[in-house]
Structure formats: structure tokens, C-alpha cells
Protein backbone atom coordinates (compact mmCIF):
# COMPACT_ATOMS: atom_id res chain seq x y z
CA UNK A 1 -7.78 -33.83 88.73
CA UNK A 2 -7.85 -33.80 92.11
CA UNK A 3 -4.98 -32.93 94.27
CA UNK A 4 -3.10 -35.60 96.70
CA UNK A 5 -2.46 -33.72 99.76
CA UNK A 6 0.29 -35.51 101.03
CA UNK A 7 2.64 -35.63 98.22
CA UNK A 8 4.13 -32.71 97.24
CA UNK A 9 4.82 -31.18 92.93
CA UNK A 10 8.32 -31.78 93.13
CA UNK A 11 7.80 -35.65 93.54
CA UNK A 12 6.73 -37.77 96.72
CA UNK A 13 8.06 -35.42 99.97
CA UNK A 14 4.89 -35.08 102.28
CA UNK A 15 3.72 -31.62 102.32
CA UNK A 16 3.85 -31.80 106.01
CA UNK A 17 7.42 -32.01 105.74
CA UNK A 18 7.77 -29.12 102.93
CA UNK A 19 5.54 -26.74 104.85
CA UNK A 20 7.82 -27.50 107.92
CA UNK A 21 10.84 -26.45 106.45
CA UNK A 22 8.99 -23.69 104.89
CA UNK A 23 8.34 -22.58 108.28
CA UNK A 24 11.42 -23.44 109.96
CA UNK A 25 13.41 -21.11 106.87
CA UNK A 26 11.05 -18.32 107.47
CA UNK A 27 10.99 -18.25 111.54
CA UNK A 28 14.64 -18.28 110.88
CA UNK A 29 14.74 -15.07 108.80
CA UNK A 30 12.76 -13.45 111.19
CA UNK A 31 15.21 -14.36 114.07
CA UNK A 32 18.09 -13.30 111.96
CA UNK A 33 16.39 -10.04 111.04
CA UNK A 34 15.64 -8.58 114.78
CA UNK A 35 18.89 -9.99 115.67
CA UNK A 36 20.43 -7.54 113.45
CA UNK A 37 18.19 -4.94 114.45
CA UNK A 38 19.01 -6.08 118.03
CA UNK A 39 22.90 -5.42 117.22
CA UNK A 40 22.50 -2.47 115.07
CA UNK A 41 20.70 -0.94 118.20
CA UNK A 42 23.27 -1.69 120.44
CA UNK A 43 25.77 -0.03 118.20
CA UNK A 44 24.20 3.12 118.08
CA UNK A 45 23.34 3.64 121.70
CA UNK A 46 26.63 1.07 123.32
CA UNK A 47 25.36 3.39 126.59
CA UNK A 48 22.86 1.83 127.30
CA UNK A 49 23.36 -1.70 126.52
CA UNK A 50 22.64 -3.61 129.59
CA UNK A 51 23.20 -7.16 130.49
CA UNK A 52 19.65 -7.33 129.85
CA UNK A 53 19.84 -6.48 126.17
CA UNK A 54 22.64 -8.29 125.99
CA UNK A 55 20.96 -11.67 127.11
CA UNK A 56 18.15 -10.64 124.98
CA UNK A 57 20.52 -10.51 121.56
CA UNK A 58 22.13 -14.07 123.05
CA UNK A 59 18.69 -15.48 123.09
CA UNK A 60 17.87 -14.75 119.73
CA UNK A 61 21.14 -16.30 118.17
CA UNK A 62 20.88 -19.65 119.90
CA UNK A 63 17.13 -19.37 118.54
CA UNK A 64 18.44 -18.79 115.28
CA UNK A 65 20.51 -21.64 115.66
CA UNK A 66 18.20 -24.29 116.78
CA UNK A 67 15.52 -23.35 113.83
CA UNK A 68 18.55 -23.62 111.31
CA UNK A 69 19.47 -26.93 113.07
CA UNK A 70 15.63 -27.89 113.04
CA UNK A 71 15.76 -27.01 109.02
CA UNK A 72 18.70 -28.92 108.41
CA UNK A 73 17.05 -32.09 110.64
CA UNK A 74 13.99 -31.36 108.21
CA UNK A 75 16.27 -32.20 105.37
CA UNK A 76 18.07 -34.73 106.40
CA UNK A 77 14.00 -36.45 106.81
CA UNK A 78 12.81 -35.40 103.59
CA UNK A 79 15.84 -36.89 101.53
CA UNK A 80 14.15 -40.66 100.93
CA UNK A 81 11.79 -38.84 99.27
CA UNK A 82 13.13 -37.03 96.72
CA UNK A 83 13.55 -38.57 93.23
CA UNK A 84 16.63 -39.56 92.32
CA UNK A 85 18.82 -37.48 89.21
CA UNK A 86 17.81 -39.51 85.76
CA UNK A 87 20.75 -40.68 84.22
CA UNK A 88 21.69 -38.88 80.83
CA UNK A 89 22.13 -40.42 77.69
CA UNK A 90 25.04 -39.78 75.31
CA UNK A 91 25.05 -39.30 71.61
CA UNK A 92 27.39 -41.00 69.71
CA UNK A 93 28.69 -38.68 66.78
């Protein structure tokens, strides 16, 4: 069988669209992650913070922020696509 590239397992979402919030989550993480590493930094040596580092751990939030904003956007996109909840069916007893 072969496989239709543009529609996705989980129903008809484009891949394009999957793979770009896969992206968007992950860049996201790895925002989050040297922010933290930014402030845990900062914290240990509050010395030497400068208003460099400072605009340095500023830039990396609003980053963070946009790619989150950028997933959500994704989402938002994506929703025509996927397949709508099948109705249950009750059993009389």
C-alpha cells in the first residue's frame, strides 16, 4: 500500500502542517530549556549578570513566546481537518 504523503494516520491533517507543529513544540522546548539554564546561571553568579545577559534571557522568552503562539496558530489551521468525535450508541437494558 502505498503511502499518501499529504494526509497524515490520524485522519486528513497535511503532514506539512503536523511536522510544523512538531517543530514549532520542539524549538519551543529548546527555548524553554536554555532559558532556564539562562536563569539558573544568573542565580548562581547574580555578580555578574549584566544588562547584556539580561537582554539575552529577555530574548529568549519573547522567542519562547512567539513559537508557542506560532504552535497554537498551527492548531487553530489544522482543526478543519481533524475528524469529528463519532457519536456513541446506547444500549437499552
Amino acid at each position: 500500500m502505498a503511502k499518501n504523503k499529504h494526509v497524515s494516520r490520524r485522519g486528513s491533517i497535511p503532514i506539512d502542517v503536523i511536522d510544523r507543529i512538531n517543530l514549532v513544540k520542539r524549538e519551543a522546548r529548546e527555548l524553554e530549556d536554555a532559558l532556564l539554564f539562562a536563569n539558573a546561571a544568573v542565580r548562581s553568579n547574580p555578580e555578574e549578570t549584566g544588562e547584556y545577559l539580561e537582554g539575552e534571557l529577555a530574548a529568549l522568552a519573547l522567542s519562547a513566546q512567539r513559537l508557542r503562539a506560532d504552535a497554537d496558530e498551527l492548531r487553530i489551521a489544522a482543526t478543519p481537518f481533524m475528524p469529528k468525535p463519532r457519536k456513541r450508541c446506547r444500549v437499552s437494558a
